[in-house]
Protein backbone atom coordinates (compact mmCIF):
# COMPACT_ATOMS: atom_id res chain seq x y z
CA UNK A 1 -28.73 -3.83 5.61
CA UNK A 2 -25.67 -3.16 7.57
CA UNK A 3 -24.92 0.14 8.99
CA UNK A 4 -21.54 1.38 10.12
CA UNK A 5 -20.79 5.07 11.75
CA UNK A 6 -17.62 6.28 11.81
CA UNK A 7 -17.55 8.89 14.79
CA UNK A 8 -15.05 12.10 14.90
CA UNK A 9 -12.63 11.73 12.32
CA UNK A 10 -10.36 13.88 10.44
CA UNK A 11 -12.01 13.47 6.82
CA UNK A 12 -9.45 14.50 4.05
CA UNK A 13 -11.19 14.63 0.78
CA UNK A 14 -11.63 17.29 -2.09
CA UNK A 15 -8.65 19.48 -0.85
CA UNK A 16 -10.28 19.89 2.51
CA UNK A 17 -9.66 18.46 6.66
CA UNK A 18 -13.30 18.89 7.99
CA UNK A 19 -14.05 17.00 11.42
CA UNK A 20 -16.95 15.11 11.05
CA UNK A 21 -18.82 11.57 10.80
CA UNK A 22 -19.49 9.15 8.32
CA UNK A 23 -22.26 6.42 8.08
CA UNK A 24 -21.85 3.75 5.95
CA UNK A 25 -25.41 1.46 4.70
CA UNK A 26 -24.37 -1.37 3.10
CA UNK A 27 -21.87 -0.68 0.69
CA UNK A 28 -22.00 2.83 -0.09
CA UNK A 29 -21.70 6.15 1.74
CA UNK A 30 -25.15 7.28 3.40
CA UNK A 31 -24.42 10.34 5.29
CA UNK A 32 -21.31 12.54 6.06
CA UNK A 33 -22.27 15.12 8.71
CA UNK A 34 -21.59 16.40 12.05
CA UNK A 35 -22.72 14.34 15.30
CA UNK A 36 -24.31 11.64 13.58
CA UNK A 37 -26.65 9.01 15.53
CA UNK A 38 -27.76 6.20 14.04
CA UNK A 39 -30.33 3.21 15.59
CA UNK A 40 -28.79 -0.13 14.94
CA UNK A 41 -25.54 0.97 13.42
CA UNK A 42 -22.04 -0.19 14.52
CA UNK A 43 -20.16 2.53 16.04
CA UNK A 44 -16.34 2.91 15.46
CA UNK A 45 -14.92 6.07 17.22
CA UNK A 46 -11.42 6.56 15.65
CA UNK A 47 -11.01 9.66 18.21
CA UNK A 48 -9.79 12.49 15.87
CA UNK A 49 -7.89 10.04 13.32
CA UNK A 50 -8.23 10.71 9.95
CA UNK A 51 -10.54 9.34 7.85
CA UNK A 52 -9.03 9.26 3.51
CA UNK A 53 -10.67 7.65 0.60
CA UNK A 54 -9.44 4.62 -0.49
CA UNK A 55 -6.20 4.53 -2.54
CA UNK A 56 -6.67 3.76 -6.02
CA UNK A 57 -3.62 2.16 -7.17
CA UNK A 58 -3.13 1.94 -11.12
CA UNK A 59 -0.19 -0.07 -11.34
CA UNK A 60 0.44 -3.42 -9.66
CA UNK A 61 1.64 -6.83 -10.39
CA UNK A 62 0.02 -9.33 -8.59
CA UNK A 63 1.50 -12.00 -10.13
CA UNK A 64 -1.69 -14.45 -11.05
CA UNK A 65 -1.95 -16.68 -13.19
CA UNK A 66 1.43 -18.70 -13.64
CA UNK A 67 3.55 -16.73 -11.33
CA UNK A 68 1.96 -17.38 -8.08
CA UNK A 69 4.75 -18.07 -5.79
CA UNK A 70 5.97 -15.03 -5.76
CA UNK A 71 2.31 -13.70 -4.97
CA UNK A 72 -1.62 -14.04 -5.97
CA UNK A 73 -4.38 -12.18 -6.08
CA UNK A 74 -5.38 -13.02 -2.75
CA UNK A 75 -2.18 -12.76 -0.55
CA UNK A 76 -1.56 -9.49 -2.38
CA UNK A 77 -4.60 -7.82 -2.66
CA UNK A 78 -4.91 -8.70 1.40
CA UNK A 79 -1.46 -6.91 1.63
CA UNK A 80 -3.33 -3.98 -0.04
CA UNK A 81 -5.99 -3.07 2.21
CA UNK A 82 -3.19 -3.46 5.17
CA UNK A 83 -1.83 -0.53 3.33
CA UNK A 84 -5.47 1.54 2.98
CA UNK A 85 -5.37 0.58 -1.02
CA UNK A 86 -9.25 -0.52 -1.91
CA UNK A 87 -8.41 -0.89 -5.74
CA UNK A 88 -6.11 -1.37 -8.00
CA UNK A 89 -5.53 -2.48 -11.67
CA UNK A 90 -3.31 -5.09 -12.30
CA UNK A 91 -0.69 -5.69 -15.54
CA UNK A 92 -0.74 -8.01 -18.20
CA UNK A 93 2.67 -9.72 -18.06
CA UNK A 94 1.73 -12.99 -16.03
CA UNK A 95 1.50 -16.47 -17.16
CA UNK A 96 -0.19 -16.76 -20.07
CA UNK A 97 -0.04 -12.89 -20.50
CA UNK A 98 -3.64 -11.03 -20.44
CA UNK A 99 -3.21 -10.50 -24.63
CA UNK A 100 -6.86 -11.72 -25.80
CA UNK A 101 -10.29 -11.23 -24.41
CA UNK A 102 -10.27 -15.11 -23.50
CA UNK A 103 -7.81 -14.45 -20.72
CA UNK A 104 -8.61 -11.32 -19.88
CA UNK A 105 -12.05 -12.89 -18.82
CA UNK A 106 -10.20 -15.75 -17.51
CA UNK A 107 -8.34 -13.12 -14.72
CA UNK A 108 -11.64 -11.39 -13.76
CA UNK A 109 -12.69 -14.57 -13.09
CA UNK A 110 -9.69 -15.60 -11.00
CA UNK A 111 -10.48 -12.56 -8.76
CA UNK A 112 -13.93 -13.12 -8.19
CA UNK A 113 -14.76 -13.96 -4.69
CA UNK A 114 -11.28 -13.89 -3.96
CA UNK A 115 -10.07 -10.55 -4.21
CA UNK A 116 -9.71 -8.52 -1.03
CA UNK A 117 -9.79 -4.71 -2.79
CA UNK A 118 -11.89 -3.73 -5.64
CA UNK A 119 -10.48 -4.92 -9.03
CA UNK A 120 -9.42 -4.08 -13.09
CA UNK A 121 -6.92 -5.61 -15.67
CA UNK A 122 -5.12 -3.61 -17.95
CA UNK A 123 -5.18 -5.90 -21.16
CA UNK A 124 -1.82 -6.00 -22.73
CA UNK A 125 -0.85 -4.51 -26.15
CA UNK A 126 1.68 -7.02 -28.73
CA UNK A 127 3.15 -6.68 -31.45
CA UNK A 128 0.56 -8.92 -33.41
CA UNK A 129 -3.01 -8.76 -31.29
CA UNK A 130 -4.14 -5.10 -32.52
CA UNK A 131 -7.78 -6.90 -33.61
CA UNK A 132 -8.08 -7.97 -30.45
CA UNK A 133 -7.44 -4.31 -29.13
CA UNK A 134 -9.98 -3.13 -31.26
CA UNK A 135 -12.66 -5.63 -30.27
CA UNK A 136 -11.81 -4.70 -26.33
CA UNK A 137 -15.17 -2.94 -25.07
CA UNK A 138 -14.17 0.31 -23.75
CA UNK A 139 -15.90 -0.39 -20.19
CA UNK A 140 -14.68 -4.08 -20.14
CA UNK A 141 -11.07 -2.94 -18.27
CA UNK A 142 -9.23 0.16 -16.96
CA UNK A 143 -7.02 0.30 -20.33
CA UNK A 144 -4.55 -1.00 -22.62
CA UNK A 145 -0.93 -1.52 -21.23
CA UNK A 146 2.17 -1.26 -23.55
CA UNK A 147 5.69 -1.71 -22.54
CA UNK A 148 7.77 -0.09 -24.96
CA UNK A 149 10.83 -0.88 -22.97
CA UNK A 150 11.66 -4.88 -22.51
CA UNK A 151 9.55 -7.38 -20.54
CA UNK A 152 9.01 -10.56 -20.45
CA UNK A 153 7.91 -12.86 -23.36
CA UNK A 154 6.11 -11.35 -26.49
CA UNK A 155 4.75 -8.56 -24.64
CA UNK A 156 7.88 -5.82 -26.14
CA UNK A 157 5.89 -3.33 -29.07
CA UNK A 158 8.78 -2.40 -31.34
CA UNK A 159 7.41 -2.42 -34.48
CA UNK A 160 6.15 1.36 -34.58
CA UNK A 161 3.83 0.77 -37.55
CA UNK A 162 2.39 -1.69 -34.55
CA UNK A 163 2.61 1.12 -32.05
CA UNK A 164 0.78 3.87 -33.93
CA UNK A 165 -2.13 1.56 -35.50
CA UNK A 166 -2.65 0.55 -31.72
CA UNK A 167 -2.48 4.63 -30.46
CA UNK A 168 -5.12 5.66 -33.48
CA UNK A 169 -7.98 2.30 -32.53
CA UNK A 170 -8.81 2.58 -29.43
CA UNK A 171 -10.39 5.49 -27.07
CA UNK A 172 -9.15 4.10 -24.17
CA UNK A 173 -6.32 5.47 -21.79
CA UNK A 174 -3.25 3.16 -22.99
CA UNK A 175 -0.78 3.11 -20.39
CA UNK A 176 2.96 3.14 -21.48
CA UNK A 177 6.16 1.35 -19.93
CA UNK A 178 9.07 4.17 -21.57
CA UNK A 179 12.19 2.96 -21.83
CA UNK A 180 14.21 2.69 -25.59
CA UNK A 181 14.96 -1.26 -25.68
CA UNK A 182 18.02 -0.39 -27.84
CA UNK A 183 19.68 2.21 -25.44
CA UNK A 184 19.17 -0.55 -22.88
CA UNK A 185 20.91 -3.06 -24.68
CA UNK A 186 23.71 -1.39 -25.83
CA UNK A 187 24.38 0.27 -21.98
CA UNK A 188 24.33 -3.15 -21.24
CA UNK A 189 26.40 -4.86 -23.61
CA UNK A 190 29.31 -2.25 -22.14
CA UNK A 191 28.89 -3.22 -18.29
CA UNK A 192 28.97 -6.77 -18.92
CA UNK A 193 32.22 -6.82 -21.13
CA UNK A 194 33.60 -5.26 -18.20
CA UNK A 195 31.80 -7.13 -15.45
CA UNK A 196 30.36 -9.85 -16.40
CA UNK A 197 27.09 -10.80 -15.12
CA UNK A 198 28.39 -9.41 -11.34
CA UNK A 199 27.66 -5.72 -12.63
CA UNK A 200 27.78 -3.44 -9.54
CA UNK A 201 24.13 -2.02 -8.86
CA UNK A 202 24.92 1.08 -8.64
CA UNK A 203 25.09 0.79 -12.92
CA UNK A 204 21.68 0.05 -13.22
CA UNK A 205 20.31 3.91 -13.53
CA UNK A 206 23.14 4.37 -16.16
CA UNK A 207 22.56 0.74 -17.68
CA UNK A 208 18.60 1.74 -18.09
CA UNK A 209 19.15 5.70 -18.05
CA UNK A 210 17.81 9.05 -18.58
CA UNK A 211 18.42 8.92 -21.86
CA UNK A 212 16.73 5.31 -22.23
CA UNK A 213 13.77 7.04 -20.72
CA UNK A 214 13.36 10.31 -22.31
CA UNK A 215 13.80 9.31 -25.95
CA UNK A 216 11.11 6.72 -25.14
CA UNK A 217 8.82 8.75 -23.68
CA UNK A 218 9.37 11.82 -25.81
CA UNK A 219 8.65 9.27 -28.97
CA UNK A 220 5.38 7.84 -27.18
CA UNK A 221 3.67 11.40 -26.62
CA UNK A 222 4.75 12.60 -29.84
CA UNK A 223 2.90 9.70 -31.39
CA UNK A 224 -0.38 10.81 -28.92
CA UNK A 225 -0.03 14.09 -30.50
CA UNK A 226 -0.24 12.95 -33.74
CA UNK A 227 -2.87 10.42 -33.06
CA UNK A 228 -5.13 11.79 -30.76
CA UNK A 229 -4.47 9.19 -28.47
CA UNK A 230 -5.40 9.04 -24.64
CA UNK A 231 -1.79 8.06 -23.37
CA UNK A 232 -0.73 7.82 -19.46
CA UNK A 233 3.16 7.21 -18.88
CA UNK A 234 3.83 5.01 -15.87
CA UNK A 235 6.37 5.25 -13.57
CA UNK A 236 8.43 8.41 -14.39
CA UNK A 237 11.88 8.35 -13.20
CA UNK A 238 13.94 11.10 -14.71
CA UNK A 239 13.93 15.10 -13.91
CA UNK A 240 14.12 15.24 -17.62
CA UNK A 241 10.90 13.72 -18.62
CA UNK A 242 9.09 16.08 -16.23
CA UNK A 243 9.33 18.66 -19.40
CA UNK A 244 7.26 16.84 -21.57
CA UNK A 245 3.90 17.19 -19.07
CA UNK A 246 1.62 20.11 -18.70
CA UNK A 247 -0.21 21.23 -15.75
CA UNK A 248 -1.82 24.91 -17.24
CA UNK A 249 -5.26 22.38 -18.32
CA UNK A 250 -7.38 20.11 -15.65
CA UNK A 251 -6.53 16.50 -15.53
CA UNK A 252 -10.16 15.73 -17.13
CA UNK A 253 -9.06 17.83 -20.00
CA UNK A 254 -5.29 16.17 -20.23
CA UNK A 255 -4.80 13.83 -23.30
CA UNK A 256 -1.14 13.00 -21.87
CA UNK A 257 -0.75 12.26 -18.28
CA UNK A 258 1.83 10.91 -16.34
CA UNK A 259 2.29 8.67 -12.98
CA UNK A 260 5.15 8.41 -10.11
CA UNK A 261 5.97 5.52 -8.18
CA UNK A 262 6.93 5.54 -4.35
CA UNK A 263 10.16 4.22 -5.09
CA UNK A 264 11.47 6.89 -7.44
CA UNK A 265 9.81 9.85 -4.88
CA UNK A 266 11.66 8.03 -2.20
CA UNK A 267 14.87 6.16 -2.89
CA UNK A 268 18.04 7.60 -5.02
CA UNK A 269 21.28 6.42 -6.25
CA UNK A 270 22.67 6.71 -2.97
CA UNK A 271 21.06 3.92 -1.54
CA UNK A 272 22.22 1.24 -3.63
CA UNK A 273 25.07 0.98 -1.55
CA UNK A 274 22.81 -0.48 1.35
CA UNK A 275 20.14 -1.52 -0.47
CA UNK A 276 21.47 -3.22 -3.66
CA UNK A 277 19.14 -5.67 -6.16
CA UNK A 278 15.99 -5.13 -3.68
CA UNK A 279 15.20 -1.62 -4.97
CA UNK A 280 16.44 -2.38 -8.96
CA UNK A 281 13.16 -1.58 -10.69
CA UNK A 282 12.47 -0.68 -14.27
CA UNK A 283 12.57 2.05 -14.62
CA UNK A 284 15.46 2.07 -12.64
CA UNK A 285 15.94 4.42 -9.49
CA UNK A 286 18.09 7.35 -10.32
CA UNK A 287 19.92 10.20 -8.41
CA UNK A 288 18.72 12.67 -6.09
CA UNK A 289 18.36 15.44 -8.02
CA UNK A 290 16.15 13.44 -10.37
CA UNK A 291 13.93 12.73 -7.11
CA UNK A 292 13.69 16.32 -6.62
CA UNK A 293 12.56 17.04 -10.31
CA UNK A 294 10.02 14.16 -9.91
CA UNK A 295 8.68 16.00 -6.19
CA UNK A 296 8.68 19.18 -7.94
CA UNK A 297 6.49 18.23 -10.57
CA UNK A 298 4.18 15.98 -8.95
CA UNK A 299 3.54 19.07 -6.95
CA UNK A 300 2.96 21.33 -9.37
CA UNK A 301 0.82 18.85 -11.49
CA UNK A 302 2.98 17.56 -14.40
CA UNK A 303 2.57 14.78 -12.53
CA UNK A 304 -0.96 13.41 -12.16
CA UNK A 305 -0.70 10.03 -10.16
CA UNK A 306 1.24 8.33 -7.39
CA UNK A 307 1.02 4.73 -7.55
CA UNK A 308 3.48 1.47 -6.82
CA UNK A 309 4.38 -0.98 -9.57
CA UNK A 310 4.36 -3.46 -6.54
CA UNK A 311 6.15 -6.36 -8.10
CA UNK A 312 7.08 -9.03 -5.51
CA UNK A 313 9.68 -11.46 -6.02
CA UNK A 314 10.81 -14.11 -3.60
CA UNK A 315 14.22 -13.07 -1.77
CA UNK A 316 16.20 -15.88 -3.08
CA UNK A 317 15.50 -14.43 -6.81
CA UNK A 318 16.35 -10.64 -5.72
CA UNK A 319 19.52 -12.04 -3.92
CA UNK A 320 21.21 -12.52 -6.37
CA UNK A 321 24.03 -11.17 -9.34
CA UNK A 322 22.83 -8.36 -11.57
CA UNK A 323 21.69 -10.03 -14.27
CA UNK A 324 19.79 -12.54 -12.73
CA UNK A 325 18.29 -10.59 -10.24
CA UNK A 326 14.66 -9.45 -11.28
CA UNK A 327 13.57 -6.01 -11.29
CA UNK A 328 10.96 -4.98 -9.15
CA UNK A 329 9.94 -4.67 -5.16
CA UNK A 330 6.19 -5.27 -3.06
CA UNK A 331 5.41 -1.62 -1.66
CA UNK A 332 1.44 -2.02 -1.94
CA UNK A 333 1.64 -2.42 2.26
CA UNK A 334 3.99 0.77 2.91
CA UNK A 335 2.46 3.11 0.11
CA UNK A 336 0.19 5.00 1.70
CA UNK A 337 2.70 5.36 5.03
CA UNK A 338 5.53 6.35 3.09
CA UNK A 339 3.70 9.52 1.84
CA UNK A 340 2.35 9.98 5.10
CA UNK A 341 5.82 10.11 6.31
CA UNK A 342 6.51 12.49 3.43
CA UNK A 343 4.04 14.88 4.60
CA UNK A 344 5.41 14.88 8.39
CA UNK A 345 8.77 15.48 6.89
CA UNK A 346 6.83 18.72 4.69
CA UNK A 347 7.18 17.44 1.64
CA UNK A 348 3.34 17.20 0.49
CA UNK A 349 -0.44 18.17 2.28
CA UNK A 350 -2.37 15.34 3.53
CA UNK A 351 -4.82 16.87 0.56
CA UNK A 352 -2.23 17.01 -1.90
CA UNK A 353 -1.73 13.09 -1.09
CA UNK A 354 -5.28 12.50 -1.36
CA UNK A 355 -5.69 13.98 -4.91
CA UNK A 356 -2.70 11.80 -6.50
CA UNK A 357 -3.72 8.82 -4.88
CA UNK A 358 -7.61 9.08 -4.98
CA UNK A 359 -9.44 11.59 -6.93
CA UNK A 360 -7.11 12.04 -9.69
CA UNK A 361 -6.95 7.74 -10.60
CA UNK A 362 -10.67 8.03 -10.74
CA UNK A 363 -10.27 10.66 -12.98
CA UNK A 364 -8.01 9.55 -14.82
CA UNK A 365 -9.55 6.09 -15.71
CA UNK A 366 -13.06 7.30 -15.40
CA UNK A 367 -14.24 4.89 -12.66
CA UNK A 368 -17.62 4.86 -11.52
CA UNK A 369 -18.65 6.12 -7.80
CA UNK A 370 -15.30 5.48 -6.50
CA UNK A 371 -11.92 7.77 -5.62
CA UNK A 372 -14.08 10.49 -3.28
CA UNK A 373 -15.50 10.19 0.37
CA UNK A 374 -19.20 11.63 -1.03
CA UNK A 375 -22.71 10.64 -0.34
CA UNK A 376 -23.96 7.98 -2.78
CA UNK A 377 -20.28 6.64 -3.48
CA UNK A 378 -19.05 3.37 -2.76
CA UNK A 379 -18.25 3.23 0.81
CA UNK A 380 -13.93 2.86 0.17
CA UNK A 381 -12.61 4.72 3.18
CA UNK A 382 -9.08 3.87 4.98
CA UNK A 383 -8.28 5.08 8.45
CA UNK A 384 -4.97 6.17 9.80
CA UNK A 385 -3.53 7.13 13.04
CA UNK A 386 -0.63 9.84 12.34
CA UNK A 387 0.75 9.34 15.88
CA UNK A 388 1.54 5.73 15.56
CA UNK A 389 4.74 4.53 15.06
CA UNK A 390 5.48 1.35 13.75
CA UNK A 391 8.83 -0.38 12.25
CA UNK A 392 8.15 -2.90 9.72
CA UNK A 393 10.01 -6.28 10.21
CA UNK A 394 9.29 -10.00 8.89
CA UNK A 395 6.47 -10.95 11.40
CA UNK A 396 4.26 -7.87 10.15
CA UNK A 397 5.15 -8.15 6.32
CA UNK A 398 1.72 -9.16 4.75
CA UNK A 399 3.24 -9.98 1.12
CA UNK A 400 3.55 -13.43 -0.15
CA UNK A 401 7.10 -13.04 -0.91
CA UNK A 402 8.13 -12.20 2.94
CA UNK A 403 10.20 -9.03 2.21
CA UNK A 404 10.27 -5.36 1.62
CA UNK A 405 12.44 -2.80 0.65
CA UNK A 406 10.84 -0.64 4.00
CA UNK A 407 12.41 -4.08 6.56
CA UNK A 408 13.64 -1.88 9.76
CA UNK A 409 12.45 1.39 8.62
CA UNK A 410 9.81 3.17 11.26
CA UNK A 411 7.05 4.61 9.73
CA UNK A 412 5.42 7.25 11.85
CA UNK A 413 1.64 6.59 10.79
CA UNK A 414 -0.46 3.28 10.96
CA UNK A 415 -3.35 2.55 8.66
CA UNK A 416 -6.23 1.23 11.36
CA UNK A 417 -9.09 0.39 9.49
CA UNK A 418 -10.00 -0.22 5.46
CA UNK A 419 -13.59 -0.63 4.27
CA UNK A 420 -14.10 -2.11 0.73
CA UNK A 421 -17.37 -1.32 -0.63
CA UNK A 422 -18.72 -1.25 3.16
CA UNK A 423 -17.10 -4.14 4.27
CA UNK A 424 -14.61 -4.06 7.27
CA UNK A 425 -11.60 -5.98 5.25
CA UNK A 426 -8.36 -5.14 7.48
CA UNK A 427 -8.31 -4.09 11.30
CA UNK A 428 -5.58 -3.57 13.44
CA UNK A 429 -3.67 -6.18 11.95
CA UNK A 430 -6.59 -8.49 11.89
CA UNK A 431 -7.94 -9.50 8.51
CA UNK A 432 -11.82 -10.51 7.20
CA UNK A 433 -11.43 -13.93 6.05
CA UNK A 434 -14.33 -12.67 3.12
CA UNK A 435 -12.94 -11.24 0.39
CA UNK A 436 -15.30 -8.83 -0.93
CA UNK A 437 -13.72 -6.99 -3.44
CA UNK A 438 -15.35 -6.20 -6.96
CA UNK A 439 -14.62 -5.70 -10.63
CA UNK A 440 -14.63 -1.85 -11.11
CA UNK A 441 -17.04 -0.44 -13.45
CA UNK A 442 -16.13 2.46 -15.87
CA UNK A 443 -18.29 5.41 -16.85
CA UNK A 444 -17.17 5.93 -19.91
C-alpha cells in the first residue's frame, strides 16, 4: 500500500494552525503527529506551507452531458484540484437534465474513472417528476436542486402546489436557486423597450434585483417552516436576504442554511464597467454595500458555505449583447486563492476559510469521512504556499473554456499540491494523467 508523509506543514483544520506532519496509507489519513518517520514512505517536505483539507465545493456546473464544449467532467474537475477543490456536487441543468433516476445513474456513470476530484449530483426538481423525487434513495446523491428563478428548459418550479408537495417528501437537503421569475420578467420587459437587446450591464443587478431575490427566498424558507423541510439557499447575493438566516443554533442543528459564492464576496456593481457580460451571473452581482452585508454575515454565521457556481462558457458566447450573453463564469481554479487573498487583505482567518469551505459542506450534506484533516478520514488534503505570487493569464487557465474572470489579476498564494483520496492528482502545475476521483458516500 502506498505511503506518503507530508513533513512540516502548517495544518489548518478544526479552527486551529498546529505545525506538524501527516502520513497518508493508501487513501486515507494514517497518522497526524509531530516528527513523523516512516520506512518506505514518500517524503514531501512543503517547508512550513500550509497544509488545508480539501475544498468541498457544493455548487458547480460542469457542463456534461450535452454541453461539453463549454466544459466536461474531466477538463473541469482537473481545473478543480489546480484550485485545491477534491469534491464537488454538480447541477442538474445539462443535456438531457439529471430529472429521473435513469440519468442520474447515467452521470455517475459518466464520471467514473474519469473524474479528477471526488464526486455527487444534485438530481433536479420539475414541475411534473415529484414520484421520481420520492423514489430518490436518500444516500443515492448530495440532494435535490430547485431553481425557483428561470433556467433552462423544463427545469423552472412555479407551480407552488408543485413546490410544497416536493418540500414535505423528501428528507433530503433541497437546494434552492431564489430569484421571483415574474419580478425578472417584468424588470426586463422595461430595459429592453428602452434598449433593446444592447441593455447596458450595469442593469443586470436591477434587471434580476434585490427584490427578485428576497421575495423568492423569503417565500422558499417560509414554505421550510411550514413543511419541515431541510432547505439550503445557494448563492446569496443581497444584504437583505442575510435577515432571513440564523446563526444563535449549530449548523448540524440548522433546518435553513444558506451559501455564498466567490463572485458576490468579491466583485460589485462597480466593476461592470471593466468587466461587463464575463461576471453577469444569476444571481446577479450587486453593489458594494450588498458585498459587505454578505462578508458580514458569512462571518458571523448566517452564512454557512462558500462555494462557486463555476459555470464556464466559451468567450465567444459571453462576448456578446445582453441578452444573448449567458450568465455565469469558471472560478473552480481561483476559489480557494481568492479567499486566500481575502485573508491577507484581513478580511477572514485561514480557519474561518477552512470551516465554510470544508467542515461546514460536510456538515451540511452529511458526507462520509470527508471535509476534516483527521485520522481514519479520506486522505483529501491541498497544499498552499502563501508567499507565492502568481498572475493568472491564458497559458495557465486550466478550464475548457480558456477564460476567467481573475485574467491579469495576481493572486498572492499558489495551491502546490492536491491529494484525492491519497492520490497525488495536481503538482506544481503538473497533472496525474489517472483520474481517481470517487462517488461520495452519505451518512445519512
Amino acid at each position: 500500500m502506498k505511503r506518503t508523509l507530508i513533513k512540516n506543514a502548517h495544518i489548518v483544520n478544526e479552527n486551529t494552525i498546529v505545525a506538524g506532519d501527516v502520513l497518508i496509507e493508501g487513501d486515507r489519513i494514517e497518522r497526524i503527529d509531530r516528527d513523523i518517520s516512516s520506512e518506505n514512505a514518500q517524503v514531501i517536505d512543503v517547508n512550513g506551507n500550509h497544509l488545508f483539507p480539501g475544498i468541498i465545493d457544493d455548487q458547480v456546473h460542469f457542463r456534461e452531458p450535452g454541453l461539453t464544449h463549454k466544459g466536461d467532467i474531466a477538463s473541469e474537475s482537473r481545473a478543480a484540484v489546480a484550485g485545491g477543490i477534491t469534491s464537488y456536487m454538480e447541477q442538474p441543468n445539462t443535456n438531457p437534465q439529471t430529472v429521473t433516476l435513469e440519468k442520474l445513474e447515467e452521470k455517475f456513470a459518466m464520471a467514473t474513472n474519469r473524474s479528477h476530484a471526488n464526486y455527487s449530483f444534485l438530481f433536479g426538481g420539475t414541475n411534473d417528476n415529484l414520484e421520481e423525487i420520492k423514489r430518490l434513495d436518500k444516500k443515492a446523491c448530495s440532494g435535490v436542486k430547485l431553481f425557483l428563478g428561470s433556467s433552462t428548459g423544463n427545469m423552472l418550479v412555479d407551480d407552488e402546489e408543485v413546490i410544497e408537495k416536493i418540500f414535505s417528501s423528501t428528507e433530503m437537503v433541497i437546494s434552492a436557486h431564489c430569484e421571483d421569475e415574474g419580478t425578472i420578467r417584468s424588470n426586463l420587459a422595461l430595459y429592453k423597450e428602452k434598449y433593446g437587446d444592447d441593455i447596458p450591464v450595469k442593469y443586470h443587478p436591477l434587471i434580476r434585483s434585490e427584490e427578485a431575490c428576497y421575495l423568492s427566498s423569503s417565500k422558499a424558507i417560509e414554505l421550510a417552516q411550514k413543511t419541515g423541510a431541510r432547505l439550503h439557499v445557494f448563492h446569496l447575493s443581497t444584504g437583505k436576504e442575510t435577515s432571513l438566516f440564523r446563526n444563535d443554533i449549530p449548523l448540524k442543528d440548522k433546518k435553513i442554511t444558506a451559501e455564498v459564492c466567490i463572485h458576490h464576496l468579491w466583485f460589485s456593481d462597480e466593476d461592470y464597467n471593466t468587466k461587463g457580460t464575463l461576471i453577469k451571473w444569476n444571481p446577479a452581482v450587486k453593489t458594494a454595500e450588498d458585498r459587505a452585508q454578505l462578508w458580514e454575515a458569512l462571518l458571523d454565521d448566517r452564512l454557512d458555505v462558500i462555494a462557486t457556481d463555476h459555470a464556464p462558457h466559451q468567450w465567444q458566447e459571453k462576448d456578446n449583447v445582453y441578452t444573448k450573453a449567458p450568465s455565469g463564469g469558471p472560478l473552480v481554479q481561483h476559489a480557494l486563492p481568492a479567499m486566500l487573498d481575502k485573508h491577507k487583505q484581513g478580511f477572514i482567518s485561514l480557519e474561518k476559510i477552512v470551516e465554510k469551505m470544508c467542515h461546514n459542506p460536510a456538515i451540511l450534506f452529511d458526507l462520509d469521512k470527508r471535509g476534516y484533516i483527521r485520522e481514519g478520514y479520506y486522505a483529501d488534503v491541498a497544499i498552499a504556499d502563501l508567499k507565492s505570487s502568481w498572475m493568472v493569464d491564458k497559458n495557465n487557465i486550466a478550464y475548457k473554456c480558456g477564460w476567467s474572470p481573475f485574467e491579469d489579476h495576481t493572486f498572492g498564494s499558489q495551491i502546490t499540491h492536491t491529494f484525492v483520496n491519497g492520490h497525488l492528482a495536481y503538482e506544481n502545475g503538473r497533472f496525474s494523467e489517472e483520474a481517481q476521483g470517487r462517488r461520495l458516500a452519505f451518512d445519512r
